[in-house]
Every structure is written in C-alpha cells, then in structure tokens.
PDB file of N, CA and C in Angstrom:
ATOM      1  N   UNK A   1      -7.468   4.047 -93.750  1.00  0.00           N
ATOM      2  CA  UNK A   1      -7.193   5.290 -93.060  1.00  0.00           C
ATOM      3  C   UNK A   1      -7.741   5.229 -91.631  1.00  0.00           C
ATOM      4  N   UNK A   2      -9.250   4.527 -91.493  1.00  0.00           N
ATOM      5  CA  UNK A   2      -9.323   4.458 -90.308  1.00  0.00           C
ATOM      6  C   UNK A   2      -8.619   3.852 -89.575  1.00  0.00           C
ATOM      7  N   UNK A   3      -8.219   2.621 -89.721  1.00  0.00           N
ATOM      8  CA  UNK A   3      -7.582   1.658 -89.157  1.00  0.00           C
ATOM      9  C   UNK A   3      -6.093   2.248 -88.570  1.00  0.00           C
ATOM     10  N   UNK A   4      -5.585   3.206 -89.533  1.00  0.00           N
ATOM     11  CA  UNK A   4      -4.196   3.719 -89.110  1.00  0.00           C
ATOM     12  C   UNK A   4      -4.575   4.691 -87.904  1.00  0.00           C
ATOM     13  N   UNK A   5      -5.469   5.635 -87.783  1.00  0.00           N
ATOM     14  CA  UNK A   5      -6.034   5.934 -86.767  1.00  0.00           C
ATOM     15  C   UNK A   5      -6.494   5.663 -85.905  1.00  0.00           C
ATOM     16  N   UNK A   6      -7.302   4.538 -85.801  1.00  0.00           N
ATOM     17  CA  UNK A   6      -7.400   3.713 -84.507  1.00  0.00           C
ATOM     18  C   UNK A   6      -6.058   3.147 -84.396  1.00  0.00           C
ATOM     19  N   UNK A   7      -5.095   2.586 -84.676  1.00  0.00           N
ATOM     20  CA  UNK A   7      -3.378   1.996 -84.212  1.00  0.00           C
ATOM     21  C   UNK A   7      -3.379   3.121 -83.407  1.00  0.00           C
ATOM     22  N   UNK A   8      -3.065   4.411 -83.995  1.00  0.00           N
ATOM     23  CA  UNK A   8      -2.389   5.267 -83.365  1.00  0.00           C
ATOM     24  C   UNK A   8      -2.633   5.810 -81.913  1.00  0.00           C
ATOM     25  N   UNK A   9      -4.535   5.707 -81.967  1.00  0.00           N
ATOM     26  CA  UNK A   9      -4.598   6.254 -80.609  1.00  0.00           C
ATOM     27  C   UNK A   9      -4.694   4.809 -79.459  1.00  0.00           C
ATOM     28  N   UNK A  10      -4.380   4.084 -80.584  1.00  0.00           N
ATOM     29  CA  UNK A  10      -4.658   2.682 -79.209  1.00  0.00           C
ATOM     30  C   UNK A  10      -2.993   2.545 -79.050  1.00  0.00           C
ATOM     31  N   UNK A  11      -2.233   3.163 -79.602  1.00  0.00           N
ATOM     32  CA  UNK A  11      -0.289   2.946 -79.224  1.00  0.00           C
ATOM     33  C   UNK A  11      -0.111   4.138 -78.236  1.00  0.00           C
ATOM     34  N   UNK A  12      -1.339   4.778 -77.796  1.00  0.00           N
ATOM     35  CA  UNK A  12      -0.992   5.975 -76.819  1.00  0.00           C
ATOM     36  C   UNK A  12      -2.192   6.301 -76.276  1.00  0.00           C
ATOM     37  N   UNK A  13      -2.102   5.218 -75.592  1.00  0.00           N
ATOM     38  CA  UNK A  13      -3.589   5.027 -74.196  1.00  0.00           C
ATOM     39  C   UNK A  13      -3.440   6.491 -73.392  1.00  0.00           C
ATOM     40  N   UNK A  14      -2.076   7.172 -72.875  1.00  0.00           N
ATOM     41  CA  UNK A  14      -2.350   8.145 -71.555  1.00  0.00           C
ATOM     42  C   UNK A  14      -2.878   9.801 -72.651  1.00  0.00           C
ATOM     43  N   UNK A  15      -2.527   9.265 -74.046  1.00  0.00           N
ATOM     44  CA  UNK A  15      -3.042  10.647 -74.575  1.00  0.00           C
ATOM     45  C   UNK A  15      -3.747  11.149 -75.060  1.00  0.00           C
ATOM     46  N   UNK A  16      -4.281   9.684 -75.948  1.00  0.00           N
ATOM     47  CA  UNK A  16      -5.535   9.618 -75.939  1.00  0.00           C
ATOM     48  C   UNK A  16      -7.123   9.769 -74.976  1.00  0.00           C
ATOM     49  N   UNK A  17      -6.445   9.654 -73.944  1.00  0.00           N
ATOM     50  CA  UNK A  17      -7.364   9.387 -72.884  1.00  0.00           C
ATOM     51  C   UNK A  17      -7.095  11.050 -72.203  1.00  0.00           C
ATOM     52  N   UNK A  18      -6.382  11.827 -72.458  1.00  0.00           N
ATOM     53  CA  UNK A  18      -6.368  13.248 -71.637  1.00  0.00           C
ATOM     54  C   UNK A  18      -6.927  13.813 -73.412  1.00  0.00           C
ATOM     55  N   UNK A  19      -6.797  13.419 -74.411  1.00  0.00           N
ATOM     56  CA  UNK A  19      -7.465  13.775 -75.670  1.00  0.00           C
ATOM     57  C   UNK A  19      -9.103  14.248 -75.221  1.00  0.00           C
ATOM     58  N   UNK A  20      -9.212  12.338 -75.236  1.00  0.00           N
ATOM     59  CA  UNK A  20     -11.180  12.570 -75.303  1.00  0.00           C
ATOM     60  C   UNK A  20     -11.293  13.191 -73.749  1.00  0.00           C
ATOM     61  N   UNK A  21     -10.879  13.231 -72.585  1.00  0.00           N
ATOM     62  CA  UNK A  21     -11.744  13.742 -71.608  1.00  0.00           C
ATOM     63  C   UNK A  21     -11.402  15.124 -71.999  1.00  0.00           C
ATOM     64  N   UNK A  22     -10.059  16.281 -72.514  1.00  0.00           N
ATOM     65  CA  UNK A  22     -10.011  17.312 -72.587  1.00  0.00           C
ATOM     66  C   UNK A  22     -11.405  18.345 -73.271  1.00  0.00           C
ATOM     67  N   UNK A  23     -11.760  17.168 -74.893  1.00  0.00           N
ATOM     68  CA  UNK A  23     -12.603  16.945 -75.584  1.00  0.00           C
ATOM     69  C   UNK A  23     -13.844  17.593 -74.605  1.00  0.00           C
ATOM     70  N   UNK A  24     -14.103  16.057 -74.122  1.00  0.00           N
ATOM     71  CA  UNK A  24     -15.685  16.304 -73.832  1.00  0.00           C
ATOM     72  C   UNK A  24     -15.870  17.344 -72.727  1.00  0.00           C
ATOM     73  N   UNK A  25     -15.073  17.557 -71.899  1.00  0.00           N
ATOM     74  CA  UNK A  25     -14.986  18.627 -70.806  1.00  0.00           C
ATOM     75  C   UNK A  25     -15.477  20.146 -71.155  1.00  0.00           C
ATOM     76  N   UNK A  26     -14.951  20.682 -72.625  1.00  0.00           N
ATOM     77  CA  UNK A  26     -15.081  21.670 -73.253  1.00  0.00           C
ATOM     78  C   UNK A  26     -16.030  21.512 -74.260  1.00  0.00           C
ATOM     79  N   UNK A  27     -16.762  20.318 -74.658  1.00  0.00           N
ATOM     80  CA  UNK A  27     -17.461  20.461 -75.178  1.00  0.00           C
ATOM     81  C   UNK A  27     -19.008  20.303 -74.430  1.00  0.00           C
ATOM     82  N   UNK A  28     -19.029  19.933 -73.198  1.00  0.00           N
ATOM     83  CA  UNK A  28     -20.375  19.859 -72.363  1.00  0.00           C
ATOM     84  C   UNK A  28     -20.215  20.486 -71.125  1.00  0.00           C
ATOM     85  N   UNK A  29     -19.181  21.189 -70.882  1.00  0.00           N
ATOM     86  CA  UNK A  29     -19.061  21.926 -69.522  1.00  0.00           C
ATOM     87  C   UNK A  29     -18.052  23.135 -69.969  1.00  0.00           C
ATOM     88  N   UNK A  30     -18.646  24.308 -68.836  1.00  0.00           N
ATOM     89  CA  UNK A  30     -18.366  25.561 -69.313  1.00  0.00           C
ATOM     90  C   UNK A  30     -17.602  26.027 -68.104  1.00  0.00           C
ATOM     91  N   UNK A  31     -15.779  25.410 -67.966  1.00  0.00           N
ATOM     92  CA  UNK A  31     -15.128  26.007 -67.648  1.00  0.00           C
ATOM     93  C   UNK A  31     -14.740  27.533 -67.161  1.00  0.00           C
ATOM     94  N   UNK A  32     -13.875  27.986 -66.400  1.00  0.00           N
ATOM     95  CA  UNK A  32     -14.143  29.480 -66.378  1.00  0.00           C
ATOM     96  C   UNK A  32     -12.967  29.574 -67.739  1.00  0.00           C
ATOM     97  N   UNK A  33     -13.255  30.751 -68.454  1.00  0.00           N
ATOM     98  CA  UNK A  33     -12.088  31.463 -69.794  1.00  0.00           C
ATOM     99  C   UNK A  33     -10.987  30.927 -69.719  1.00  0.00           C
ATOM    100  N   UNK A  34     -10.229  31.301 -68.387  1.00  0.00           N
ATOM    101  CA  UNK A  34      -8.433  31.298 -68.767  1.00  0.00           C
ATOM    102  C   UNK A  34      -7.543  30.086 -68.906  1.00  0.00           C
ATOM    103  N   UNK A  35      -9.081  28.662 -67.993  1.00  0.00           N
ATOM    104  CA  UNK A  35      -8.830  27.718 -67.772  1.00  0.00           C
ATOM    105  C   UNK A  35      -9.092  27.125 -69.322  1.00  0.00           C
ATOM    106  N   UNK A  36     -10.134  27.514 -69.759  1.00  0.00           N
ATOM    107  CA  UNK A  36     -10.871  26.523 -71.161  1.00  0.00           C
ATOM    108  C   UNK A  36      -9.721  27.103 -72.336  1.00  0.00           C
ATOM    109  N   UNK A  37      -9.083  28.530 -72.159  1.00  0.00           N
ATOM    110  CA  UNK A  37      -7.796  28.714 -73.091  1.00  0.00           C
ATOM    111  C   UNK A  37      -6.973  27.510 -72.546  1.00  0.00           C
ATOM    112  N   UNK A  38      -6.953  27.490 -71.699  1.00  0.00           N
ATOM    113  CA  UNK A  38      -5.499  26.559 -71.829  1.00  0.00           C
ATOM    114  C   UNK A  38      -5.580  25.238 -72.178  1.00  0.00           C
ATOM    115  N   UNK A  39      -6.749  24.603 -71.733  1.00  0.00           N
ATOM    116  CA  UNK A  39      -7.502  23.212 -72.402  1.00  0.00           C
ATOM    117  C   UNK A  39      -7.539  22.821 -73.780  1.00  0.00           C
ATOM    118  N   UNK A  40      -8.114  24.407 -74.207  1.00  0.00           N
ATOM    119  CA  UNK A  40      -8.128  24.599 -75.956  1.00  0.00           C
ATOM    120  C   UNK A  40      -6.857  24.348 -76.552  1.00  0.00           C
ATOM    121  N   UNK A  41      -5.377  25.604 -76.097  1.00  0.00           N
ATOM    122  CA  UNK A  41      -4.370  25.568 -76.422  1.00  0.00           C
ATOM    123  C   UNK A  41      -3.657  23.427 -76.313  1.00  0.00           C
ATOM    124  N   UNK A  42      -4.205  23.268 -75.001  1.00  0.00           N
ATOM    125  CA  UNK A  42      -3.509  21.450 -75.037  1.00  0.00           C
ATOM    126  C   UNK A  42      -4.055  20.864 -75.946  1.00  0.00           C
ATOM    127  N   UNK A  43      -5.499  21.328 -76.443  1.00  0.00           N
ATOM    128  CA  UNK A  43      -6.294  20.364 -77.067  1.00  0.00           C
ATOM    129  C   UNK A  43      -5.448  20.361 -78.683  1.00  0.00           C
ATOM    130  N   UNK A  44      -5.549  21.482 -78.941  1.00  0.00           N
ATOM    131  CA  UNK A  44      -4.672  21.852 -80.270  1.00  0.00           C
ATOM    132  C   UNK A  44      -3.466  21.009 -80.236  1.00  0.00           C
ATOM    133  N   UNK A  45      -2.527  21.226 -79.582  1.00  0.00           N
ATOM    134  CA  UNK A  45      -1.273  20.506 -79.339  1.00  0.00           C
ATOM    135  C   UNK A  45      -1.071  19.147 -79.442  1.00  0.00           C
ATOM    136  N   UNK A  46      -2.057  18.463 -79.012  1.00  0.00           N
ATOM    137  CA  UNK A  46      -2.536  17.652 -79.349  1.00  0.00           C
ATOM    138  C   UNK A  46      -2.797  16.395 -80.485  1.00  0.00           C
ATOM    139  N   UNK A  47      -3.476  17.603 -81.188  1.00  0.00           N
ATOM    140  CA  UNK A  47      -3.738  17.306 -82.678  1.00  0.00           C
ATOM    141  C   UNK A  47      -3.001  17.879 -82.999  1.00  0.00           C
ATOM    142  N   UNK A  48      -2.164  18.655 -82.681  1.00  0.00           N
ATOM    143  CA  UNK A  48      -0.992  18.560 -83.969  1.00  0.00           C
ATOM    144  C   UNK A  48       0.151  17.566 -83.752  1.00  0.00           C
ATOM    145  N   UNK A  49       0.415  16.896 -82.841  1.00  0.00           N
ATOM    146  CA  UNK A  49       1.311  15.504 -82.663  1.00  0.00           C
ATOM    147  C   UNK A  49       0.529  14.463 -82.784  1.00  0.00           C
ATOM    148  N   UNK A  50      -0.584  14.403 -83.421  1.00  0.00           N
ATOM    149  CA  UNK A  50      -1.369  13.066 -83.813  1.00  0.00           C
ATOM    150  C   UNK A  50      -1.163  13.112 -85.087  1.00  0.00           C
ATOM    151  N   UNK A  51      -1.493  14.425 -85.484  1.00  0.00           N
ATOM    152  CA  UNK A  51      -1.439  14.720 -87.013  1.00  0.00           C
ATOM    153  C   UNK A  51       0.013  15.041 -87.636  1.00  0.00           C
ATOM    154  N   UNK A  52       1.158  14.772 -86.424  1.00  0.00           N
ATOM    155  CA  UNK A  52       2.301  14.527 -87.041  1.00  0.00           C
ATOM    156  C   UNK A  52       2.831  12.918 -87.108  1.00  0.00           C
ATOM    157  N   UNK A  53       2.127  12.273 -86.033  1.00  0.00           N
ATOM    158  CA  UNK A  53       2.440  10.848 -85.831  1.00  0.00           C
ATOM    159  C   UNK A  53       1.588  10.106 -86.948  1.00  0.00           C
ATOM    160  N   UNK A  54       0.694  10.539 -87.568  1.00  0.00           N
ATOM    161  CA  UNK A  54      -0.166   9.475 -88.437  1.00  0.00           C
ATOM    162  C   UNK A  54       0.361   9.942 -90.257  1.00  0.00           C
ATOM    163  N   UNK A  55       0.510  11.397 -89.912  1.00  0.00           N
ATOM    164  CA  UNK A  55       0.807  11.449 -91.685  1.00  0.00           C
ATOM    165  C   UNK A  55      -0.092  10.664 -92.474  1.00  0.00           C
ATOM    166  N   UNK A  56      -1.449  11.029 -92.534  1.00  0.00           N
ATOM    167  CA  UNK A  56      -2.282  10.330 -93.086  1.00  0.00           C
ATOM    168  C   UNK A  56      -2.243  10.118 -94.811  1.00  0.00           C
ATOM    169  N   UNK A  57      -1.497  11.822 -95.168  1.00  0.00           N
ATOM    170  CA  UNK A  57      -1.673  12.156 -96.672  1.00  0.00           C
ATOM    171  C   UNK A  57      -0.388  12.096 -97.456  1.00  0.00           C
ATOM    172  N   UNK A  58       0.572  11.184 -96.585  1.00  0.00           N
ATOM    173  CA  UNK A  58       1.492  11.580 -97.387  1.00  0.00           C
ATOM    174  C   UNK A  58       2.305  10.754 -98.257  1.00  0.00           C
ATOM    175  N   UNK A  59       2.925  11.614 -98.980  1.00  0.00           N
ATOM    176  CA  UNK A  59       3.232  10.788-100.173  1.00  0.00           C
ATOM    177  C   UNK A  59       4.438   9.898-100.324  1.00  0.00           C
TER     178      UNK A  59
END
C-alpha cells in the first residue's frame, strides 16, 4: 500500500509538490482567513484526486 502511494505521488511531481508546500504553509504559518479557505478548499481537492487516482481499497 505504501509503495502504491509513493508511485503515485512520484508520477505527479508538479502536484505533489503544490500538495506538501500547500500542506506545510497552513500548517506552520497563519495566512489571513479568505486566503487559508481557499488553500484548505485546494488542499481538499487534492486529496480527493489522489484518493481517486490510487483506489487503495478497492475491490
């Protein structure tokens, strides 16, 4: 499982990489509100096209 997860974010270097900096940006720096909504909202988006590209659970 890990391994399919690391493929995935190493087959998508530019999104991974706006992933973790979106990540750490919001998680150690305190944006103003309307900006960190919209970071949040990409961040989500995000993970939900990772978590449609890996289908980790399925049958």
């Amino acid at each position: 499982m890990f391994k399919k997860i690391l493929n995935c974010l190493i087959d998508h270097p530019f999104l991974t990489s706006l992933f973790a900096a979106d990540f750490f940006i919001l998680l150690f720096h305190r944006p103003p509100f309307f900006f960190s909504v919209l970071m949040l909202g990409a961040l989500m988006a995000m993970c939900m096209y990772f978590g449609q590209k890996l289908a980790l659970f399925k049958n």
